[in-house]
Protein backbone atom coordinates (compact mmCIF):
# COMPACT_ATOMS: atom_id res chain seq x y z
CA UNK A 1 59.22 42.26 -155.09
CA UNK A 2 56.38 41.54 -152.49
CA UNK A 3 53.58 40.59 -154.33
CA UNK A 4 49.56 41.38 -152.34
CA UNK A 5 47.36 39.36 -151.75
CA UNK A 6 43.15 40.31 -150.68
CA UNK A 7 42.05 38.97 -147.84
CA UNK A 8 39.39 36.25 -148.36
CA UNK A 9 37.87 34.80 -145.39
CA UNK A 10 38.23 30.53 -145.97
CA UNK A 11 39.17 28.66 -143.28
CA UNK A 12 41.85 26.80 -143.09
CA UNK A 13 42.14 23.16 -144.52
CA UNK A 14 45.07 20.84 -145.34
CA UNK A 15 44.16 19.19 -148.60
CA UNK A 16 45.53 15.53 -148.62
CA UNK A 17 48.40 14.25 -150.25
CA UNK A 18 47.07 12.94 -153.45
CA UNK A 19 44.78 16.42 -154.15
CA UNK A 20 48.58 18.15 -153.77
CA UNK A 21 50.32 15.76 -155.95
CA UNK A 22 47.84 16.33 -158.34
CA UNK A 23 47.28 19.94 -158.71
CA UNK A 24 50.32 21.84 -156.57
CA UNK A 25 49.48 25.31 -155.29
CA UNK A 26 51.69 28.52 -156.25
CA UNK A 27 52.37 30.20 -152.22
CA UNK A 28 49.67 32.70 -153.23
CA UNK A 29 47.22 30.03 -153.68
CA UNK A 30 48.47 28.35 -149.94
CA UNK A 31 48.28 31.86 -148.11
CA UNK A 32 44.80 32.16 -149.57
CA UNK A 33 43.75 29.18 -148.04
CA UNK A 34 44.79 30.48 -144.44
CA UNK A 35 43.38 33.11 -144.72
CA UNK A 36 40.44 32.28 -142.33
CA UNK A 37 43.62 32.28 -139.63
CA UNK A 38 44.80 35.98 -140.39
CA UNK A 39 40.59 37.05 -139.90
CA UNK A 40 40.77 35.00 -136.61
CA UNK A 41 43.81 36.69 -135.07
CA UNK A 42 42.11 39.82 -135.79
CA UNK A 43 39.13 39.48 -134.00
CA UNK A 44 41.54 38.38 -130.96
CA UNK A 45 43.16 41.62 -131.44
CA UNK A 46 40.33 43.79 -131.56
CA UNK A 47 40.65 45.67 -128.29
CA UNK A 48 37.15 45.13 -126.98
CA UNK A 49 37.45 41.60 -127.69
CA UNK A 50 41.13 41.81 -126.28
CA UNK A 51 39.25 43.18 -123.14
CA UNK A 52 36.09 40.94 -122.96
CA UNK A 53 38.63 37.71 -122.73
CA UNK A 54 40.53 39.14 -120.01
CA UNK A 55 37.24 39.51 -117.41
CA UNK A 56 37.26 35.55 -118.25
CA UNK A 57 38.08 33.91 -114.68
CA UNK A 58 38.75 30.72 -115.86
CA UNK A 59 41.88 31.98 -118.34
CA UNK A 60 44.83 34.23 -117.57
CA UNK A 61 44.87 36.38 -120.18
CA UNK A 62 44.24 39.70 -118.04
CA UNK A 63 47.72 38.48 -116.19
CA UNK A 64 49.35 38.19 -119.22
CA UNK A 65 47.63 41.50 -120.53
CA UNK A 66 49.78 43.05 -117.29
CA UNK A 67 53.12 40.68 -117.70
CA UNK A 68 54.97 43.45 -119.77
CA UNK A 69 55.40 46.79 -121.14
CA UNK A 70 57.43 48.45 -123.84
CA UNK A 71 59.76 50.66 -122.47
CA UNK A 72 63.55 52.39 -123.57
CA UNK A 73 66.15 49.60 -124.19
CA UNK A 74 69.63 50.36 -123.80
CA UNK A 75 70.24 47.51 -126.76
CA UNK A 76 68.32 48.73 -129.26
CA UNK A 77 65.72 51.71 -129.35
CA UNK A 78 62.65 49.84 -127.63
CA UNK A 79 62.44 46.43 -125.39
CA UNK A 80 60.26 44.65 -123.21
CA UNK A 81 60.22 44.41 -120.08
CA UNK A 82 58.90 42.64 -116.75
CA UNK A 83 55.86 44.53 -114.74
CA UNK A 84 55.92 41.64 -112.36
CA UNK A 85 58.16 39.31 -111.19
CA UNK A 86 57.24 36.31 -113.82
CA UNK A 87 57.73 32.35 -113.38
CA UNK A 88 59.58 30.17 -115.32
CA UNK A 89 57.40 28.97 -117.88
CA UNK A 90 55.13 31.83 -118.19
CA UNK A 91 53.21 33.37 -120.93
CA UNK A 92 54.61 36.85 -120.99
CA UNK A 93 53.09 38.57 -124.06
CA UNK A 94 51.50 37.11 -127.54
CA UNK A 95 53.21 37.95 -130.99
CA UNK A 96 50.88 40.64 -132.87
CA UNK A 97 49.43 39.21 -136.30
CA UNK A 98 49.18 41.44 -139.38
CA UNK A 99 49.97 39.95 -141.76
CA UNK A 100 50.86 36.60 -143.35
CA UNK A 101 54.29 36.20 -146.02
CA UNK A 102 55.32 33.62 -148.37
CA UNK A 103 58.05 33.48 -150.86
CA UNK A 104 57.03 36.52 -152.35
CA UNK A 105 53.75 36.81 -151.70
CA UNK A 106 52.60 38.63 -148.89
CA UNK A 107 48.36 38.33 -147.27
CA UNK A 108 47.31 41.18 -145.24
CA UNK A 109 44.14 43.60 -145.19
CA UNK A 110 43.44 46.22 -147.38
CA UNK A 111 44.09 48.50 -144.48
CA UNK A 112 47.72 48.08 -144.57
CA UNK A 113 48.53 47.53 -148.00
CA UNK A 114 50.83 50.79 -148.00
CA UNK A 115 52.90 50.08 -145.46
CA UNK A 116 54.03 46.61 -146.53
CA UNK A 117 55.81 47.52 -149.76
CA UNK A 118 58.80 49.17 -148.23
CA UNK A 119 58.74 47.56 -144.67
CA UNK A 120 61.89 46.27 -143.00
CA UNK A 121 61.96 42.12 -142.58
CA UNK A 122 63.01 42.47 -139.10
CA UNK A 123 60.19 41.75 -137.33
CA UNK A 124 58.67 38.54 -139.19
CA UNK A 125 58.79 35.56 -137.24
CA UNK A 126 58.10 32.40 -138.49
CA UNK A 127 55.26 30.39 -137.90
CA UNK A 128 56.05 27.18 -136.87
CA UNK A 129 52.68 25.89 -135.61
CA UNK A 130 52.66 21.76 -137.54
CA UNK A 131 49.76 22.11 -139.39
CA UNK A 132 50.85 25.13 -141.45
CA UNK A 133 54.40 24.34 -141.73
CA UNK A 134 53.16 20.77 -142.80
CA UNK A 135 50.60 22.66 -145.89
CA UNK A 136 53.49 25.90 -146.67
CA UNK A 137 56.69 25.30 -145.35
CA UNK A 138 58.31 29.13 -144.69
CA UNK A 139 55.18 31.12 -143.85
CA UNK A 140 55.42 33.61 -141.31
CA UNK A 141 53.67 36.27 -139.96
CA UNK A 142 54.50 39.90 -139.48
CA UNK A 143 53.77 43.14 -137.66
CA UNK A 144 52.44 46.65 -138.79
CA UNK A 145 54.70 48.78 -136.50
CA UNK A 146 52.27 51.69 -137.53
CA UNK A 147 49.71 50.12 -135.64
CA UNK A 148 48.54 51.06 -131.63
CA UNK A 149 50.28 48.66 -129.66
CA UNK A 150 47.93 46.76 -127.78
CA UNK A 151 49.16 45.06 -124.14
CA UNK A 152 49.80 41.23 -123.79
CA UNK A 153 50.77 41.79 -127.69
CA UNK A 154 53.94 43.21 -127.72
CA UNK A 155 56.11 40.11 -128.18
CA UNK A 156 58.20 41.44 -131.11
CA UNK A 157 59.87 44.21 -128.76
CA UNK A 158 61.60 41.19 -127.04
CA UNK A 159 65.58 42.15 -128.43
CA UNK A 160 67.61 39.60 -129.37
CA UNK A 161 69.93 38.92 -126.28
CA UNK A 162 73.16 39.75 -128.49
CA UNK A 163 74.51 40.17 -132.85
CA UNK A 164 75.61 37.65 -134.74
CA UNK A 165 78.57 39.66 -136.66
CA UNK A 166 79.36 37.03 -139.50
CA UNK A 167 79.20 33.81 -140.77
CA UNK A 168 82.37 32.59 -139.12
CA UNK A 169 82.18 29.86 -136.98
CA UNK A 170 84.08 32.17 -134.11
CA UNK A 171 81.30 34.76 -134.80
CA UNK A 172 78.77 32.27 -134.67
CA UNK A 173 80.15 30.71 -131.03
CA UNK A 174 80.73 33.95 -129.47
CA UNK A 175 77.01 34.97 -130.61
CA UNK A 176 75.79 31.34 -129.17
CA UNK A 177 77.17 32.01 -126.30
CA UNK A 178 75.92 35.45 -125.07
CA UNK A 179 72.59 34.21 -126.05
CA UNK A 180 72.94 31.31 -123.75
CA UNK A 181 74.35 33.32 -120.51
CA UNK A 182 71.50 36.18 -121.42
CA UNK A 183 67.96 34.54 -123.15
CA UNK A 184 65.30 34.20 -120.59
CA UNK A 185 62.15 33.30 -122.92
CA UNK A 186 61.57 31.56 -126.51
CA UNK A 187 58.81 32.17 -128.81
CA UNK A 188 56.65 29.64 -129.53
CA UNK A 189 53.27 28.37 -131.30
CA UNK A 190 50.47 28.89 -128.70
CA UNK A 191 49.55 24.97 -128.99
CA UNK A 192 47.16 24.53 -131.92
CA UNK A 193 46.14 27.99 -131.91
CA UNK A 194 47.58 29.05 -135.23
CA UNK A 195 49.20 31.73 -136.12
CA UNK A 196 49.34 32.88 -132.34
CA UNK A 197 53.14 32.84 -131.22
CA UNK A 198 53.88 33.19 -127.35
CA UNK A 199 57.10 34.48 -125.44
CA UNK A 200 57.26 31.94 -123.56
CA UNK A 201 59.91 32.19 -120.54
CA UNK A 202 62.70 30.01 -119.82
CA UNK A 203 63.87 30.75 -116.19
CA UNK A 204 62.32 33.65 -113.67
CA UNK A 205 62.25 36.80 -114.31
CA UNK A 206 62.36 39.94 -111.87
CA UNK A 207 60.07 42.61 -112.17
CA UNK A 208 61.78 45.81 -114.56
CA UNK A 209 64.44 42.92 -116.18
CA UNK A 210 64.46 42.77 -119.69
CA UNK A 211 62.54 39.94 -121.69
CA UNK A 212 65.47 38.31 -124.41
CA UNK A 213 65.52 36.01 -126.87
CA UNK A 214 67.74 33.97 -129.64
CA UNK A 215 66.15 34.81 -132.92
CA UNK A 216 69.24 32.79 -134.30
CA UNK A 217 72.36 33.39 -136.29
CA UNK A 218 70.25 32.90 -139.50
CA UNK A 219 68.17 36.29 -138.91
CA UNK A 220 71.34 38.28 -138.44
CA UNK A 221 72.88 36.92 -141.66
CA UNK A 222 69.78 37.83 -143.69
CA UNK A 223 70.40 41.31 -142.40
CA UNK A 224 73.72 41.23 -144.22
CA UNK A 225 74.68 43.37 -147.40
CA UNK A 226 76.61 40.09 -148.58
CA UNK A 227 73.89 37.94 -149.88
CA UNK A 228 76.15 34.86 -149.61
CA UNK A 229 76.46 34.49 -145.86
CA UNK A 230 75.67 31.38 -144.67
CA UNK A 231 75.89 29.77 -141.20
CA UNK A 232 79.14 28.10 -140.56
CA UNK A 233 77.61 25.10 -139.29
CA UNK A 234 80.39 22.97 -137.58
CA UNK A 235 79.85 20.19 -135.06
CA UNK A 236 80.87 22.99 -132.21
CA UNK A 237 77.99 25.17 -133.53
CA UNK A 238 75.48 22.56 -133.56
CA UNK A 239 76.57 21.74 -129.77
CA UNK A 240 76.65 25.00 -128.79
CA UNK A 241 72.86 25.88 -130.28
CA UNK A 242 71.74 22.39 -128.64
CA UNK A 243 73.19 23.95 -125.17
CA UNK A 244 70.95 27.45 -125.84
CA UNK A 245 68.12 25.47 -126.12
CA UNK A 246 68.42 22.98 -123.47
CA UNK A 247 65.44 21.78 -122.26
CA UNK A 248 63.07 24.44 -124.49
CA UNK A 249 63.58 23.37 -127.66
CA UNK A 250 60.46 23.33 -130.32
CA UNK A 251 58.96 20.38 -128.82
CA UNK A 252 59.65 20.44 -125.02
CA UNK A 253 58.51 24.11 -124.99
CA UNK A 254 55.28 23.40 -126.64
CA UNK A 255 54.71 20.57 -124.16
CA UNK A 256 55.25 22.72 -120.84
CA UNK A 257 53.21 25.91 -122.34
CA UNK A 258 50.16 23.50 -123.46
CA UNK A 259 50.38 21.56 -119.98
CA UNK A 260 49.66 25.01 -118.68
CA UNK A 261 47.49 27.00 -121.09
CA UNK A 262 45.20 24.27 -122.23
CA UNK A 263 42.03 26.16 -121.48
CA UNK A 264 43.80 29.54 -122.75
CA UNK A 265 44.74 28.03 -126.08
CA UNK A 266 41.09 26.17 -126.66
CA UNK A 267 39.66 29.72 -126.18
CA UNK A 268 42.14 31.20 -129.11
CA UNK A 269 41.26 28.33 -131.01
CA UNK A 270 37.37 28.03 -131.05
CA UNK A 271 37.40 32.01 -131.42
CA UNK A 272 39.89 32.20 -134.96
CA UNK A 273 37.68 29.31 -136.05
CA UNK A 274 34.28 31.25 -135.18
CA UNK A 275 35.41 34.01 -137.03
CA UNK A 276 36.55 32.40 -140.25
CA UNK A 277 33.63 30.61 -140.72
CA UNK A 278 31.55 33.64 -139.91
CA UNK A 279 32.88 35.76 -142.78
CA UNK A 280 32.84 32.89 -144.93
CA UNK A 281 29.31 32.29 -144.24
CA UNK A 282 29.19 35.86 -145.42
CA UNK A 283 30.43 36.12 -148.54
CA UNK A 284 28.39 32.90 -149.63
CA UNK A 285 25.09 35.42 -148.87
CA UNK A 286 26.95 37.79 -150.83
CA UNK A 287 27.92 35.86 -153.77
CA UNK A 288 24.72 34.35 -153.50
CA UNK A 289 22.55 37.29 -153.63
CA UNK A 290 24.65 38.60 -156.73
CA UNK A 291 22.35 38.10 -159.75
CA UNK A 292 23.29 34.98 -162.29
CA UNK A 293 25.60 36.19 -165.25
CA UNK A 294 23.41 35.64 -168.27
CA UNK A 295 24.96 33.31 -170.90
CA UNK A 296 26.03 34.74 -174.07
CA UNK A 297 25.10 34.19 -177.74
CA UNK A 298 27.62 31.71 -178.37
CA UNK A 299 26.68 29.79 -175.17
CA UNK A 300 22.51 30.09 -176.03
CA UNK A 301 22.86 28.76 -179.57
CA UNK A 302 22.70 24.73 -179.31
CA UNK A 303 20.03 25.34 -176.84
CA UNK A 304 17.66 27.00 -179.21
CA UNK A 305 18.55 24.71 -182.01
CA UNK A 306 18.09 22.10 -179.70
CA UNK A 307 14.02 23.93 -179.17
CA UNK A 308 13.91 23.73 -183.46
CA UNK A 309 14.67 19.83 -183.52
CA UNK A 310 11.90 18.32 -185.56
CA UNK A 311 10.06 15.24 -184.18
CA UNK A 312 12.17 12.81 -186.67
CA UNK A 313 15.74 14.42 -185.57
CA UNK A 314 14.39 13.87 -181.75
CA UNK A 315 13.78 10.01 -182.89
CA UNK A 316 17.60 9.50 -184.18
CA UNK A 317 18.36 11.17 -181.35
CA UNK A 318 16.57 8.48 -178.98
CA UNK A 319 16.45 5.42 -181.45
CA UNK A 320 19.69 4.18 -179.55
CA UNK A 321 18.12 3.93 -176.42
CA UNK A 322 14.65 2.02 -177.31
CA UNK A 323 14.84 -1.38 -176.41
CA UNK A 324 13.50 -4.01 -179.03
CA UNK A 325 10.45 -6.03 -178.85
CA UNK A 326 10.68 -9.38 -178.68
């Protein structure tokens, strides 16, 4: 059972080591505290934000706005695909933010607090950006498929270049291995700009081709009726998921798309940190402009017998501290 959280804007901070060790937070208590993320990511969703950033010459986001479109897929319902031809390691589109999930507790806004109860898992992705997998370890974000789709955010309609049909290591090879002959992008943390994801692509692609990805043999065994299925992890599938990756694994891909999208990712950056602090900044006014809960009975007594001492219990009281005379 998925268990909601309110949105609170706080910005997001890691506490240090010894504050952790020393009073551990419960994964509602760690999706609170990035919250101030899942407020930024809005703002960079709001379409007239969305289209204020894309008249800014000295970032790309009105090509990347124009990289893709959702359109009929022949492997599953709806895909994306190409508008343009699109270089190898390209920003094609930016994973839509909603909401935030851990364990099972689940932060969104009170907006969408309906459709989250009975949503399908299939379109969480995880977020992998350091700093948050560093503070909660399995927090990822998700998408609101209710919601207008908004373009240069469509990333989740990238299909999975092929099934993983079981837990075998045959299944597991043959899945591998489709996924390696057919995957032209990755998704990946857009630099420091958390909880942005990017597809990210991996070789050209021609205009009207299909935009693929690996979303790994783990996903399809969570989408299993046998809760037991586990990856068959054998030396050949370990060889076989190094070959998929190649050069774009976690750490080279973050490297190429940051050598390229500095300025891009910056302007994510200062804007989810803008906002956070903005709302915060507003609920202080509004928590200070609440009037002061007066103190009850219990809590006013040793205050007024405090006002009733008489002069002689107010010298006991003090004797201690005189100094003598010499």
């Amino acid at each position: 059972m998925i268990m909601m959280l309110t949105l609170h804007a706080t910005s997001f901070t890691t506490p240090s080591p010894k504050a952790a060790l020393l009073q551990p937070l419960s994964p509602g208590a760690k999706l609170q505290q990035c919250s101030g993320l899942l407020l930024g990511s809005a703002l960079l969703q709001d379409e007239r934000a969305w289209e204020l950033l894309q008249t800014e010459d000295a970032c790309r986001f009105s090509e990347i706005a124009q990289a893709t479109r959702t359109a009929p897929s022949p492997r599953h319902q709806l895909g994306l695909f190409a508008n343009v031809d699109l270089a190898k390691d390209t920003v094609a589109s930016f994973y839509p933010v909603h909401s935030f999930g851990l364990e099972a507790q689940r932060l969104a806004s009170n907006n969408d607090q309906e459709y989250w109860v009975d949503c399908s898992p299939a379109y969480r992705a995880p977020m992998l950006h350091e700093a948050v997998q560093a503070f909660a370890p399995g927090t990822y974000v998700d998408v609101n498929l209710q919601r207008a789709e908004l373009a240069g955010w469509c990333a989740h309609r990238a299909n999975d270049a092929s099934v993983c049909t079981g837990a075998s290591e045959a299944e597991i090879l043959a899945y591998l291995t489709a996924c390696e002959a057919e995957c032209n992008c990755v998704l990946v943390p857009f630099g420091g700009a958390a909880p942005i994801l990017a597809l990210f692509t991996t070789r050209a692609i021609q205009k009207d081709e299909e935009l693929l990805v690996s979303r790994g043999p783990e996903y399809w065994l969570e989408q299993l009726d046998d809760a037991d299925a586990a990856a068959d992890m054998t030396p050949a599938v370990a060889s076989a998921s190094a070959n998929l990756l190649g050069e774009y694994t976690l750490a080279g891909s973050l490297e190429k798309l940051t050598a390229r999208y500095q300025q891009e990712i910056e302007t994510f950056e200062g804007m989810i940190v803008l906002a956070a602090d903005d709302m915060a900044e507003k609920e202080a006014e509004k928590e200070a402009a609440e009037p002061a809960a007066q103190p009850t009975a219990a809590a006013r007594a040793p205050a007024a017998k405090r006002r009733t001492a008489s002069p002689r219990q107010k010298k006991k009281k003090t004797f201690g501290k005189t100094k003598k005379k010499r």
